[in-house]
PDB file of N, CA and C in Angstrom:
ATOM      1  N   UNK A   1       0.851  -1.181   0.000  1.00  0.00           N
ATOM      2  CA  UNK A   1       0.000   0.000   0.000  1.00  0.00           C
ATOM      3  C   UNK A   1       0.892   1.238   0.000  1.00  0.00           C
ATOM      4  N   UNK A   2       0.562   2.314  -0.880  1.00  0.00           N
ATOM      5  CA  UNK A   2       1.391   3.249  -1.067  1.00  0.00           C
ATOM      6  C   UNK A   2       0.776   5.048  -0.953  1.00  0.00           C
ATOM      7  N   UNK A   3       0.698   5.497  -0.052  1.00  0.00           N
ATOM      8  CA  UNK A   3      -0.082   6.904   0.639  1.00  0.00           C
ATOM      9  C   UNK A   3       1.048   7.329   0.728  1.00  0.00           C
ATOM     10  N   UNK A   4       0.572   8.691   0.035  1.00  0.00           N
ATOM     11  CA  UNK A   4       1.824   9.506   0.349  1.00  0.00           C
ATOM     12  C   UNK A   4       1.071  11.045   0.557  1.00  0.00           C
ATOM     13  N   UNK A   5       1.354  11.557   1.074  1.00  0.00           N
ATOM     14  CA  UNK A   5       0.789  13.373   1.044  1.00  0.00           C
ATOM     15  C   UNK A   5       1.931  14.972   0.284  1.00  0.00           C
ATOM     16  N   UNK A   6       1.139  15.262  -0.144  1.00  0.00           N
ATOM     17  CA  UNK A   6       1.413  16.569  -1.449  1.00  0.00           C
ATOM     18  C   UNK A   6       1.051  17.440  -1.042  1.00  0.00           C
ATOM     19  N   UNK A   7       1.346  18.696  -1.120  1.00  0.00           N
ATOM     20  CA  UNK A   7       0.812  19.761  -1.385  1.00  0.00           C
ATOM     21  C   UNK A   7       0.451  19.771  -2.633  1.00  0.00           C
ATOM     22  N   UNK A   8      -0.798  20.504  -3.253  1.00  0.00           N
ATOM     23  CA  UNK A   8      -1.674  20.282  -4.391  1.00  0.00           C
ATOM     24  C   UNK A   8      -1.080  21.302  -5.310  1.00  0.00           C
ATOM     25  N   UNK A   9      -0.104  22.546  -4.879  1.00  0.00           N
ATOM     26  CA  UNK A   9       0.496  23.276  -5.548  1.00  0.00           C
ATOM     27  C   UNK A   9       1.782  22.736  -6.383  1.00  0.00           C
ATOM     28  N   UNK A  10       2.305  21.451  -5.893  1.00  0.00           N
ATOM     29  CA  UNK A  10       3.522  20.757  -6.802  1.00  0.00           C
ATOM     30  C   UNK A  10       2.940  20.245  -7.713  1.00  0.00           C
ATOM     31  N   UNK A  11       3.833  20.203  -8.604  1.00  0.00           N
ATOM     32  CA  UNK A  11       3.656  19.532 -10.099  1.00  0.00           C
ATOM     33  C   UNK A  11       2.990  18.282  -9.762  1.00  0.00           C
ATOM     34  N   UNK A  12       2.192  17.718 -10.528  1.00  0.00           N
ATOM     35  CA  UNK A  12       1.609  16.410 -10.671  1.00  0.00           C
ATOM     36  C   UNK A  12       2.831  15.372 -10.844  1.00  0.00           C
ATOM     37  N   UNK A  13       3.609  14.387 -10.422  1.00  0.00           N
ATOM     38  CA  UNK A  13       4.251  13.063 -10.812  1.00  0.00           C
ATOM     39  C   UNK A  13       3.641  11.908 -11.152  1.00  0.00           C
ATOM     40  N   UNK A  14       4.527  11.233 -11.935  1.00  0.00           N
ATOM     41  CA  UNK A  14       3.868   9.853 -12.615  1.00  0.00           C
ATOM     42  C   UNK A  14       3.719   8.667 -11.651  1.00  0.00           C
ATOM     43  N   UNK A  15       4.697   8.813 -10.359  1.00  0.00           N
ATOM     44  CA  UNK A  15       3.790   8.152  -9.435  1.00  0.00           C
ATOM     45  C   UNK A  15       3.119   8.425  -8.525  1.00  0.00           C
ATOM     46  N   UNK A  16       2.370   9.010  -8.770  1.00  0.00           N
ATOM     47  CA  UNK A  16       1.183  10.083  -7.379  1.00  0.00           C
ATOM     48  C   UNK A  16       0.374   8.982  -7.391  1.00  0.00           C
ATOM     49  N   UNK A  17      -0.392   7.984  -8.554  1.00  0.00           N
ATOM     50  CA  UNK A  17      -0.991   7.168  -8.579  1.00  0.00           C
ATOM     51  C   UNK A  17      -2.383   7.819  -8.721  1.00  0.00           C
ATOM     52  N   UNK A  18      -3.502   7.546  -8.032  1.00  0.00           N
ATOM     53  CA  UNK A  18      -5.109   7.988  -8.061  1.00  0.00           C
ATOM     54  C   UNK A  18      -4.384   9.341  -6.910  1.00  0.00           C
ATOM     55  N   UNK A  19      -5.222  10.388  -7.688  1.00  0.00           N
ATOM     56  CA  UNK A  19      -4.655  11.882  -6.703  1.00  0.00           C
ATOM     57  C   UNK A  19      -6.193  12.254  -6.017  1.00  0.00           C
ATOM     58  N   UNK A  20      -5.840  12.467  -4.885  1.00  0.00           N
ATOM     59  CA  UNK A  20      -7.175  12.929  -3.939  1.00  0.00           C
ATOM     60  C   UNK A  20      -7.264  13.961  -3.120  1.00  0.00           C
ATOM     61  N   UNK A  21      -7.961  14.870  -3.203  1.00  0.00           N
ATOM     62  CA  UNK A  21      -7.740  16.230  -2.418  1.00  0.00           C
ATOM     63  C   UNK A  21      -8.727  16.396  -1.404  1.00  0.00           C
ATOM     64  N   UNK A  22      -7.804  16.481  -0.023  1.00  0.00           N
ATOM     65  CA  UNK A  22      -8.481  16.422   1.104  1.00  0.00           C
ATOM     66  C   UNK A  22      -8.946  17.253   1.416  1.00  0.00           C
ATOM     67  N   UNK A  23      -9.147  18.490   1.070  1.00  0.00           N
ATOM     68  CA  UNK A  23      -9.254  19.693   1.356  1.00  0.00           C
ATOM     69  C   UNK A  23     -10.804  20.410   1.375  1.00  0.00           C
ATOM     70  N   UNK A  24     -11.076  20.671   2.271  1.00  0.00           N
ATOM     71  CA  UNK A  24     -12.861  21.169   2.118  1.00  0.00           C
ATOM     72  C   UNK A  24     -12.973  22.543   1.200  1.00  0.00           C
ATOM     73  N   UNK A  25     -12.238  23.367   0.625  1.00  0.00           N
ATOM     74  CA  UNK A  25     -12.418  24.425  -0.114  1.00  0.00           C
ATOM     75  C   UNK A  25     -11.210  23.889  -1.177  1.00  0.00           C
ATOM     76  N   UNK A  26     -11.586  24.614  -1.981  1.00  0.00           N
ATOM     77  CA  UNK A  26     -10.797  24.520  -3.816  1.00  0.00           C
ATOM     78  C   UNK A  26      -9.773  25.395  -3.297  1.00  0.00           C
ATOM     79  N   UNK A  27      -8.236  25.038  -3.230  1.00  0.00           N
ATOM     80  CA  UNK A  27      -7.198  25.681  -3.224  1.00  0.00           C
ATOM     81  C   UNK A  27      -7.347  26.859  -3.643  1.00  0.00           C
ATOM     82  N   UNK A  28      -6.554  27.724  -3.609  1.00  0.00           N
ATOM     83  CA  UNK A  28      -6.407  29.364  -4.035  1.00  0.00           C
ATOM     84  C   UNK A  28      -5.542  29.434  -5.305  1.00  0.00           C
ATOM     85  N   UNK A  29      -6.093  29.747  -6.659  1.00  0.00           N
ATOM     86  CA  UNK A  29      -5.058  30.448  -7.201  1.00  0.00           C
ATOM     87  C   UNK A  29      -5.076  28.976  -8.294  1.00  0.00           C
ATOM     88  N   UNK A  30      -5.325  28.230  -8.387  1.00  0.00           N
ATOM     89  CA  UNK A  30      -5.225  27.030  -8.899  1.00  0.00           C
ATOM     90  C   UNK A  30      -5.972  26.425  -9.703  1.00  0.00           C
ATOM     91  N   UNK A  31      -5.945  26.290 -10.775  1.00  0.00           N
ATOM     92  CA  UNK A  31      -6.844  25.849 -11.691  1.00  0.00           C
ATOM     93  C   UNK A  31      -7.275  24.361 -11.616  1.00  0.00           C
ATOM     94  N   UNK A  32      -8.545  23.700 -12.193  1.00  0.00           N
ATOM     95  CA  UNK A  32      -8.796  21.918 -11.864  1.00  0.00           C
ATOM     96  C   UNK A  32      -7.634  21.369 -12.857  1.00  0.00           C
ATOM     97  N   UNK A  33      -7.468  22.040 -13.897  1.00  0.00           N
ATOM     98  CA  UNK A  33      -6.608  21.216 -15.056  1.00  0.00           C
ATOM     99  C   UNK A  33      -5.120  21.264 -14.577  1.00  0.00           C
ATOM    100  N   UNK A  34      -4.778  22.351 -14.126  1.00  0.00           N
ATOM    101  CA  UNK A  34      -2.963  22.262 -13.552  1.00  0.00           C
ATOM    102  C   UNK A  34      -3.164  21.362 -11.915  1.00  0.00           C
ATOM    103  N   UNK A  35      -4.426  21.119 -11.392  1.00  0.00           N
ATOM    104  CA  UNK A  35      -4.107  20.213 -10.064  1.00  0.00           C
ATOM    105  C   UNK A  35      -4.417  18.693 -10.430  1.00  0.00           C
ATOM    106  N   UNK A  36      -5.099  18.283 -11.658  1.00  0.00           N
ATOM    107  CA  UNK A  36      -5.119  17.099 -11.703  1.00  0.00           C
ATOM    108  C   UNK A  36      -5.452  16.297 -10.687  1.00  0.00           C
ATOM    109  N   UNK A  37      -6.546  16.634 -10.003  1.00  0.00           N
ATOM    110  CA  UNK A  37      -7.673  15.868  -9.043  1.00  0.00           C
ATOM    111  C   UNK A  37      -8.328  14.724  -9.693  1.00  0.00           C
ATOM    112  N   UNK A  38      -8.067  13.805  -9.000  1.00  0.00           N
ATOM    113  CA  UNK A  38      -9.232  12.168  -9.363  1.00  0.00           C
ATOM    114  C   UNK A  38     -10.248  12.574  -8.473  1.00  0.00           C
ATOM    115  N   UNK A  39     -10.058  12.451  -7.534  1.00  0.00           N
ATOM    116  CA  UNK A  39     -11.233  12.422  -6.503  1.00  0.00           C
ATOM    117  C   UNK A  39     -11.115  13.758  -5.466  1.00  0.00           C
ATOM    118  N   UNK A  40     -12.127  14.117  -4.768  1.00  0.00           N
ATOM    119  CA  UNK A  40     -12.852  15.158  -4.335  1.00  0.00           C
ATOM    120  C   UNK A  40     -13.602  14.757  -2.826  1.00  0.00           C
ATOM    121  N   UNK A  41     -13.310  14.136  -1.760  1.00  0.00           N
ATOM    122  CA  UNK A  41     -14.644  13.552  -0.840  1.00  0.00           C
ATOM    123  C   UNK A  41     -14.457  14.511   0.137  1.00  0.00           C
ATOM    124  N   UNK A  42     -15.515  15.201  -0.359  1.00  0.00           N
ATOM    125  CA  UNK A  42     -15.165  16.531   1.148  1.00  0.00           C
ATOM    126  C   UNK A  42     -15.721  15.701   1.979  1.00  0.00           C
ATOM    127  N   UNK A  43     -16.588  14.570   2.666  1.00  0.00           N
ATOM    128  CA  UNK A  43     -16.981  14.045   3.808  1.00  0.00           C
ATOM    129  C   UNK A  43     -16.560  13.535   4.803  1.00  0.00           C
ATOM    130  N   UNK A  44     -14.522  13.694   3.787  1.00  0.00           N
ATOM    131  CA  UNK A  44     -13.467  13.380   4.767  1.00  0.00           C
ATOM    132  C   UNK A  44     -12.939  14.041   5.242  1.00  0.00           C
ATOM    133  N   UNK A  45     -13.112  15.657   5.003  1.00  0.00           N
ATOM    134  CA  UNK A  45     -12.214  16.568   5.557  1.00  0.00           C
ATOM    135  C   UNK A  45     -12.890  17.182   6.959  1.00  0.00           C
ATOM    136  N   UNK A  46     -11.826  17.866   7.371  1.00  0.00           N
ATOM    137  CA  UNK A  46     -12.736  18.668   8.495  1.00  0.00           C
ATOM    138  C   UNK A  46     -13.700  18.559   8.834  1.00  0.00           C
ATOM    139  N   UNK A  47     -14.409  19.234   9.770  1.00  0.00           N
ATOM    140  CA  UNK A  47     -15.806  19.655   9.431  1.00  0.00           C
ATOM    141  C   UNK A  47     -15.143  21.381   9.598  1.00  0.00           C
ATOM    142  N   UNK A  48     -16.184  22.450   9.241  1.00  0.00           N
ATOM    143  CA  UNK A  48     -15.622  23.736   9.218  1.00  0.00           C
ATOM    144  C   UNK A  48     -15.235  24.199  10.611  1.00  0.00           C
ATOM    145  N   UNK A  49     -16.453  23.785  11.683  1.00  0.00           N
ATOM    146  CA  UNK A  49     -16.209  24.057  12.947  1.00  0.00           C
ATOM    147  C   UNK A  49     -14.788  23.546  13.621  1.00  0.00           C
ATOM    148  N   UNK A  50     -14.181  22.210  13.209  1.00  0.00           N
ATOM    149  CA  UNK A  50     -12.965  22.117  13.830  1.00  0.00           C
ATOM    150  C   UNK A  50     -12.086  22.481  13.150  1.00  0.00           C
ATOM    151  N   UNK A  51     -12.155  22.928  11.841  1.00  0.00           N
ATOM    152  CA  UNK A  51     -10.754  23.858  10.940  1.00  0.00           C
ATOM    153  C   UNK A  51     -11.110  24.905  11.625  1.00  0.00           C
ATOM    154  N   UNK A  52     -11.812  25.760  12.230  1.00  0.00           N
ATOM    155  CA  UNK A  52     -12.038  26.773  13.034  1.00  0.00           C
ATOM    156  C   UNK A  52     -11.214  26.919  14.157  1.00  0.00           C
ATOM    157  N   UNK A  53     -11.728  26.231  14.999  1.00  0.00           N
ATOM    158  CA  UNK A  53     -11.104  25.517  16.164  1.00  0.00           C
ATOM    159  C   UNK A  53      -9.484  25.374  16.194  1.00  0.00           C
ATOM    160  N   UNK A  54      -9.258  24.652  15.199  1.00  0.00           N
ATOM    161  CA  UNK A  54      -7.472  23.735  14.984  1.00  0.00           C
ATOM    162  C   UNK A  54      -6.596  25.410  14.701  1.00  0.00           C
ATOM    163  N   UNK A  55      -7.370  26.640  14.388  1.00  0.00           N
ATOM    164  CA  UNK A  55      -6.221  27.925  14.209  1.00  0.00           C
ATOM    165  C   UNK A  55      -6.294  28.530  15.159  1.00  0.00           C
ATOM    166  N   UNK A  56      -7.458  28.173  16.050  1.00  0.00           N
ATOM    167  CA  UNK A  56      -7.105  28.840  17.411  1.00  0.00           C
ATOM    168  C   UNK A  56      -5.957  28.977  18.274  1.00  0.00           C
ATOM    169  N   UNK A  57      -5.539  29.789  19.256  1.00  0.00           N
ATOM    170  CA  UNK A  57      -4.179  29.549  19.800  1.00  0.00           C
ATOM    171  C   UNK A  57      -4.366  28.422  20.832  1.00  0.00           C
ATOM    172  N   UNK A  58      -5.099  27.886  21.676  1.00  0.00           N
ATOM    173  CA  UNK A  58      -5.459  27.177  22.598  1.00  0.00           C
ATOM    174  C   UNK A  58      -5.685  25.652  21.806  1.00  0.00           C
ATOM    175  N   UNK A  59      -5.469  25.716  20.513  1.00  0.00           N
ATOM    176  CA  UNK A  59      -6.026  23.900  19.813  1.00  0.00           C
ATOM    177  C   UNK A  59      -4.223  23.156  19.905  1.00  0.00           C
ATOM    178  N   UNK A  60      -3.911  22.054  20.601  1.00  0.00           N
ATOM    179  CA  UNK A  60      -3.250  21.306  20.271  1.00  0.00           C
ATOM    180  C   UNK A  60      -3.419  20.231  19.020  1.00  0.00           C
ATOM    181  N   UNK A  61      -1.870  19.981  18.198  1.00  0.00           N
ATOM    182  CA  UNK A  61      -2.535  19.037  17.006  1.00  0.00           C
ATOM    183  C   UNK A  61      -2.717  17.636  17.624  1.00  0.00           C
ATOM    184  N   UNK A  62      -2.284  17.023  18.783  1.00  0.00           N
ATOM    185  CA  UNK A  62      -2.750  15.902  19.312  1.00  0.00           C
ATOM    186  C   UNK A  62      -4.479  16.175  19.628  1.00  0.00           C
ATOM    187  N   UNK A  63      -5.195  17.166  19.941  1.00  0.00           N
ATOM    188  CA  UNK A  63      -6.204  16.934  20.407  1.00  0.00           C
ATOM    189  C   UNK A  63      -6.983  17.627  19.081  1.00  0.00           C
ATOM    190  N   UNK A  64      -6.322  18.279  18.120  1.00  0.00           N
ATOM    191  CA  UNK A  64      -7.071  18.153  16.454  1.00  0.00           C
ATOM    192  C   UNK A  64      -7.233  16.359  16.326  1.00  0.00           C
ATOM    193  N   UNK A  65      -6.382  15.719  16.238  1.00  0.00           N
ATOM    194  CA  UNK A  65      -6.167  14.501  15.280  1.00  0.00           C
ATOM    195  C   UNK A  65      -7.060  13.639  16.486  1.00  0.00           C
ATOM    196  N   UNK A  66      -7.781  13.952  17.698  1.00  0.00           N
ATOM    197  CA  UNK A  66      -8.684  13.166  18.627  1.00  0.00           C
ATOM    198  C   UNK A  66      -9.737  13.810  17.951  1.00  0.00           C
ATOM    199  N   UNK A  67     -10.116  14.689  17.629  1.00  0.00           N
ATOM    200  CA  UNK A  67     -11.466  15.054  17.471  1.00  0.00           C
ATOM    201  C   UNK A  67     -11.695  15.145  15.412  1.00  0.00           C
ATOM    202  N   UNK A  68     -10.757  14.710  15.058  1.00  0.00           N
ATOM    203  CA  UNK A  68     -11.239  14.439  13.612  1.00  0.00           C
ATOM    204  C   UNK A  68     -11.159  13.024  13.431  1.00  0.00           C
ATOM    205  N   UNK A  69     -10.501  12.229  14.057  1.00  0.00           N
ATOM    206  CA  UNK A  69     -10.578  10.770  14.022  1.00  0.00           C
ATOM    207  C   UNK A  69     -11.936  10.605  14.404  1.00  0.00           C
ATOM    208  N   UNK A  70     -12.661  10.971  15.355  1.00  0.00           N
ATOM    209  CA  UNK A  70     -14.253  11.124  15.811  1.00  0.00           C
ATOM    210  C   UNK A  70     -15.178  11.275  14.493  1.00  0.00           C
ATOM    211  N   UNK A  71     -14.835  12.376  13.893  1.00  0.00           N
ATOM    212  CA  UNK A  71     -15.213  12.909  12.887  1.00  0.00           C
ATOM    213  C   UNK A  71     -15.692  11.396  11.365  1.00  0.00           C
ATOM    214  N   UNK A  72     -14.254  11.043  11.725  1.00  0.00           N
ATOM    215  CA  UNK A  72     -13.944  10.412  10.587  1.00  0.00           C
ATOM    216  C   UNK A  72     -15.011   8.717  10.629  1.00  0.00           C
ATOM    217  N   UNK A  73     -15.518   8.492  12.310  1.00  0.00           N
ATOM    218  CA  UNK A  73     -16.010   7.299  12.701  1.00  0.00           C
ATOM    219  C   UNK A  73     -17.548   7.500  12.498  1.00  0.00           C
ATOM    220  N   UNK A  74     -17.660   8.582  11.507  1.00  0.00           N
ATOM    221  CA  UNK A  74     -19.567   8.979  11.613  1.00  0.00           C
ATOM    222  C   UNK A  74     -19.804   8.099  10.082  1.00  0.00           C
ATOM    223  N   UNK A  75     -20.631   7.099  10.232  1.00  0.00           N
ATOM    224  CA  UNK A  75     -20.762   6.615   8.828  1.00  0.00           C
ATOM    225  C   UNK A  75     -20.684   7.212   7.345  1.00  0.00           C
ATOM    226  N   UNK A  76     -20.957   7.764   7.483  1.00  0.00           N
ATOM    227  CA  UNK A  76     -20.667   8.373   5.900  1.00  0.00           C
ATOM    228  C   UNK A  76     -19.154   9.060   5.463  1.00  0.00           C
ATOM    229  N   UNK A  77     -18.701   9.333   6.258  1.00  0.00           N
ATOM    230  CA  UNK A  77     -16.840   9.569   6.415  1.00  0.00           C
ATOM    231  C   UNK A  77     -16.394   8.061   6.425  1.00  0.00           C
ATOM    232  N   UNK A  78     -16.825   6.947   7.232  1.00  0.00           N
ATOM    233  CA  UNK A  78     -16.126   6.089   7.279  1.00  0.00           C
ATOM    234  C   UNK A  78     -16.149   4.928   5.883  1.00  0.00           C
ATOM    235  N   UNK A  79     -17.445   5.333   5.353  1.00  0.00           N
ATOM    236  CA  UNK A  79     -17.675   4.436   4.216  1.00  0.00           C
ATOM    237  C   UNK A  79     -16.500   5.022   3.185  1.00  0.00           C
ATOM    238  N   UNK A  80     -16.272   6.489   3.215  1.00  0.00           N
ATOM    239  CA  UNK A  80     -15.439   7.080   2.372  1.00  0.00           C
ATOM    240  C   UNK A  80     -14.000   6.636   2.405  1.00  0.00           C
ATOM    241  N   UNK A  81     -13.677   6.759   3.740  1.00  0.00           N
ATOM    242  CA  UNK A  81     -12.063   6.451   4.273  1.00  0.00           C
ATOM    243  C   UNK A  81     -11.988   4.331   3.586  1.00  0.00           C
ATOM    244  N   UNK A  82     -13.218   4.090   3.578  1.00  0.00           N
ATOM    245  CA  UNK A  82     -13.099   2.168   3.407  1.00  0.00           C
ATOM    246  C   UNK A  82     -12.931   2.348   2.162  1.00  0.00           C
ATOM    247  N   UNK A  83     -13.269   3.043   1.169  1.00  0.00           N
ATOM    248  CA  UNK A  83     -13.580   3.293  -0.088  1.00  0.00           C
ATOM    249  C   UNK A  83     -11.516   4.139  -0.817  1.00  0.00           C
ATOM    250  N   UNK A  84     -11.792   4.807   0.049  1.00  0.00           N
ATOM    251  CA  UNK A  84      -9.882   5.293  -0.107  1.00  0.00           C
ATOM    252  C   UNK A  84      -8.761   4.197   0.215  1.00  0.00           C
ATOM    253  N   UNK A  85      -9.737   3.606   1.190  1.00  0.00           N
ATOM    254  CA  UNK A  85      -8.645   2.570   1.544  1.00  0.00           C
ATOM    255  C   UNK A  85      -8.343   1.106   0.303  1.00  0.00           C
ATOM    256  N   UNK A  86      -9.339   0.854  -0.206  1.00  0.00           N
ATOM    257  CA  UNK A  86      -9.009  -0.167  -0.764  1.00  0.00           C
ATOM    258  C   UNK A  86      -8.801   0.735  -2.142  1.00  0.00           C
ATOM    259  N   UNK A  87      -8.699   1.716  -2.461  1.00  0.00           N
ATOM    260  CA  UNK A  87      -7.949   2.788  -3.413  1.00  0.00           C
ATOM    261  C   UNK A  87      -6.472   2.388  -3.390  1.00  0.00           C
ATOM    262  N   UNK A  88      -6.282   2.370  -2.448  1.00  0.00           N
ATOM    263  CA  UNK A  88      -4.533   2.063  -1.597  1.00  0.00           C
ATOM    264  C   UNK A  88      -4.226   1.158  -1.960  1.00  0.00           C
ATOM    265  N   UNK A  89      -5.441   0.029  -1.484  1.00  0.00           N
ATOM    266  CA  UNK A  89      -4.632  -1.781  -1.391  1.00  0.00           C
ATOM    267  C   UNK A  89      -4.673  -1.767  -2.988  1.00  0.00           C
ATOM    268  N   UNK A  90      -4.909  -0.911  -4.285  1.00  0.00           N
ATOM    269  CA  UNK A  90      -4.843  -1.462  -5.320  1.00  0.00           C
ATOM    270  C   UNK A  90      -3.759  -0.628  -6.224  1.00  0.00           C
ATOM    271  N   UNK A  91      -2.973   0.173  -5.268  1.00  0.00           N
ATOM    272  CA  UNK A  91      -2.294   1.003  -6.133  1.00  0.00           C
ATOM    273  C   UNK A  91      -2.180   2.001  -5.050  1.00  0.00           C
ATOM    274  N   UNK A  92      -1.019   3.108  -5.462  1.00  0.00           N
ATOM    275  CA  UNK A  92      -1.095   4.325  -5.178  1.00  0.00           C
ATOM    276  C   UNK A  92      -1.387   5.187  -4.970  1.00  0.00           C
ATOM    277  N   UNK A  93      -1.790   6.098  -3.922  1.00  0.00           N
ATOM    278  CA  UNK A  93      -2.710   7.353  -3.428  1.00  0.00           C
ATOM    279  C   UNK A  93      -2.039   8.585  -3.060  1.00  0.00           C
ATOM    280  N   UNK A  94      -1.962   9.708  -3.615  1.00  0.00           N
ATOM    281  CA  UNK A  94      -1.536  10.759  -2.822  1.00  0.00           C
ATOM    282  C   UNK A  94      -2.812  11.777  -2.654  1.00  0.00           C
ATOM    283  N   UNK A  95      -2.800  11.931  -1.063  1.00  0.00           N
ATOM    284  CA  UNK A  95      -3.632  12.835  -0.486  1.00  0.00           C
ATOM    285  C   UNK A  95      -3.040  14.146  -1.047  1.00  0.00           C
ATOM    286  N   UNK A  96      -3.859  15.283  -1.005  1.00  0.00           N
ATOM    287  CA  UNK A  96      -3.331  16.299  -1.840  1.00  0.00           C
ATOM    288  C   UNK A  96      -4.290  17.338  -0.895  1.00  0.00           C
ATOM    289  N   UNK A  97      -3.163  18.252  -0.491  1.00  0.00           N
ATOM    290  CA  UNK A  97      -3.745  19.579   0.447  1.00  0.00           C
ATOM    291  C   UNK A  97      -3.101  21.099   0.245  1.00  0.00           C
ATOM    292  N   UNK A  98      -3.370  21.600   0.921  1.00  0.00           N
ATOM    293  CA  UNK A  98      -3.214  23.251   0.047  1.00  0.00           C
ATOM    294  C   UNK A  98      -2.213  23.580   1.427  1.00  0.00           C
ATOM    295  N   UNK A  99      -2.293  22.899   2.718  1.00  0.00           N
ATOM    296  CA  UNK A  99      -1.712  23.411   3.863  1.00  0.00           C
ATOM    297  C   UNK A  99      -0.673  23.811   3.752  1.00  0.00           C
ATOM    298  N   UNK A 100       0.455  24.717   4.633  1.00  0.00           N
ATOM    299  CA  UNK A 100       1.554  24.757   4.725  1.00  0.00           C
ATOM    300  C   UNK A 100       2.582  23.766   5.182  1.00  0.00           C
ATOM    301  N   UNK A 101       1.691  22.658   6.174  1.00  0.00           N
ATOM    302  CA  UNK A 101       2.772  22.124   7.045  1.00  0.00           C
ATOM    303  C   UNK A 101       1.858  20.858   6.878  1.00  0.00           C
ATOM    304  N   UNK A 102       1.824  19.753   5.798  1.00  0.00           N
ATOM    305  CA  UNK A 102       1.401  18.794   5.654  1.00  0.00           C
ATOM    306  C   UNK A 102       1.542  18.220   6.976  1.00  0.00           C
ATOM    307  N   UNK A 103       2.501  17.930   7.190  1.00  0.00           N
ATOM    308  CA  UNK A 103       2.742  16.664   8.717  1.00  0.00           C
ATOM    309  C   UNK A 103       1.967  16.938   9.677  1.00  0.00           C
ATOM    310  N   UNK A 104       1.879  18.814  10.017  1.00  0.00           N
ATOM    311  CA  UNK A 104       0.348  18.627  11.162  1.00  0.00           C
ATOM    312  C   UNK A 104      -0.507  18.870  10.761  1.00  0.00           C
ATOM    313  N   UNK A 105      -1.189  18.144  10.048  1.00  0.00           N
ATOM    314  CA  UNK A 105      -2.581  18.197   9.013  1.00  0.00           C
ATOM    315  C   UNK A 105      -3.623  17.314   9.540  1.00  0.00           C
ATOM    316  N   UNK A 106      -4.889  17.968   8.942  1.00  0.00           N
ATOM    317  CA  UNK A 106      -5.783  16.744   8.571  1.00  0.00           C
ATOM    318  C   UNK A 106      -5.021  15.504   7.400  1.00  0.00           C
ATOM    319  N   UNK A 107      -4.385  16.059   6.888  1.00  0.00           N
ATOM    320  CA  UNK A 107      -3.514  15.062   5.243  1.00  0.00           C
ATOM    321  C   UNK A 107      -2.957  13.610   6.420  1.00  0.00           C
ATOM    322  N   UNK A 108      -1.996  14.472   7.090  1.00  0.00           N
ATOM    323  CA  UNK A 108      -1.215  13.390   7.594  1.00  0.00           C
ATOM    324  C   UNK A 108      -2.087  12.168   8.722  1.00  0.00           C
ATOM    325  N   UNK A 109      -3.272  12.770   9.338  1.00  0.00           N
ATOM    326  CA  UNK A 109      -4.352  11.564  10.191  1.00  0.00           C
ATOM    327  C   UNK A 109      -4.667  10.969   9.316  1.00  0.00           C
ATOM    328  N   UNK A 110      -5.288  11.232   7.785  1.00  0.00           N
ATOM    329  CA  UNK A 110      -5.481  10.583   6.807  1.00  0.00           C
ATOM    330  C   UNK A 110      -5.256   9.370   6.527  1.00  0.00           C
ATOM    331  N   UNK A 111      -3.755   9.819   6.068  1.00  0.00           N
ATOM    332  CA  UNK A 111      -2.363   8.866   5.593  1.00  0.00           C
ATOM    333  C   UNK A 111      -2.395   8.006   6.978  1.00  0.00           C
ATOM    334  N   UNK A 112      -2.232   8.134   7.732  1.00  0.00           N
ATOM    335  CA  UNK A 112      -2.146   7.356   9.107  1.00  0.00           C
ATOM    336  C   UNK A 112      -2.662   6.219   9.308  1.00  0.00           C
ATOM    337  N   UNK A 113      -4.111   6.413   8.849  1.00  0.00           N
ATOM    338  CA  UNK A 113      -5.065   6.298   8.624  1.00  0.00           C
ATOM    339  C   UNK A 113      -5.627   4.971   7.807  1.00  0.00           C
ATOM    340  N   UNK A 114      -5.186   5.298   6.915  1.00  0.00           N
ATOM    341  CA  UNK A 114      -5.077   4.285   5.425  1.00  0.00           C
ATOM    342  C   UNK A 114      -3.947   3.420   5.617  1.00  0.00           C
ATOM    343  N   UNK A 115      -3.182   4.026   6.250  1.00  0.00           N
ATOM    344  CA  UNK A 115      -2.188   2.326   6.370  1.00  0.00           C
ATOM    345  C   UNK A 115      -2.051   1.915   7.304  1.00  0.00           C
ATOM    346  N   UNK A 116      -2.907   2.417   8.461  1.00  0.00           N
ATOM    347  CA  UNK A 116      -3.462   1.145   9.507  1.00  0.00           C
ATOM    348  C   UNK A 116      -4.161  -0.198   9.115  1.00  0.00           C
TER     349      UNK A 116
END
């Protein structure tokens, strides 16, 4: 199984595999044809209230990645994440996000995520 996480602003590569953008809003500045998106499941991202929350000064990213894993256990997120997952077991996935700092992301619980 092969997950990897991008920022959606780098060039597309030939092994990104199926490209998926985690991201609840359309990047800035970025066209659909230069990001080369397969898939789209906003039901996995955030919800708005805890991307709210996670820029506060008082949000730790250990207690972001407790309360979107929650997030992620509401059926219709989880059918999505089962659905990404066997995306994985058949090939290559890169999560694709607009963030600055992939590693403390929603991207990276993701990735975590999928190869549990």
């Amino acid at each position: 199984m092969s997950v990897r996480v991008r920022r959606v602003y780098e060039p597309p590569e030939p092994g990104d595999g199926v490209r998926v953008l985690v991201d609840r809003l359309w990047p800035r500045g970025l066209s659909k044809d230069a990001a080369r998106v397969d898939e789209w499941p906003k039901d996995l991202t955030p919800s708005s209230e805890l991307r709210r929350w996670y820029h506060t000064a008082e949000a730790s990213y250990e207690e972001f990645t407790r309360r979107y894993e929650a997030e992620l256990a509401r059926p219709e997120a989880a059918e999505l994440l089962d659905r990404l997952r066997a995306s994985a077991d058949r090939g290559a996935v890169t999560l694709l996000t607009s963030v600055r700092t992939p590693e403390h992301s929603h991207a990276s619980v993701l990735a975590r995520l999928l190869q549990a």
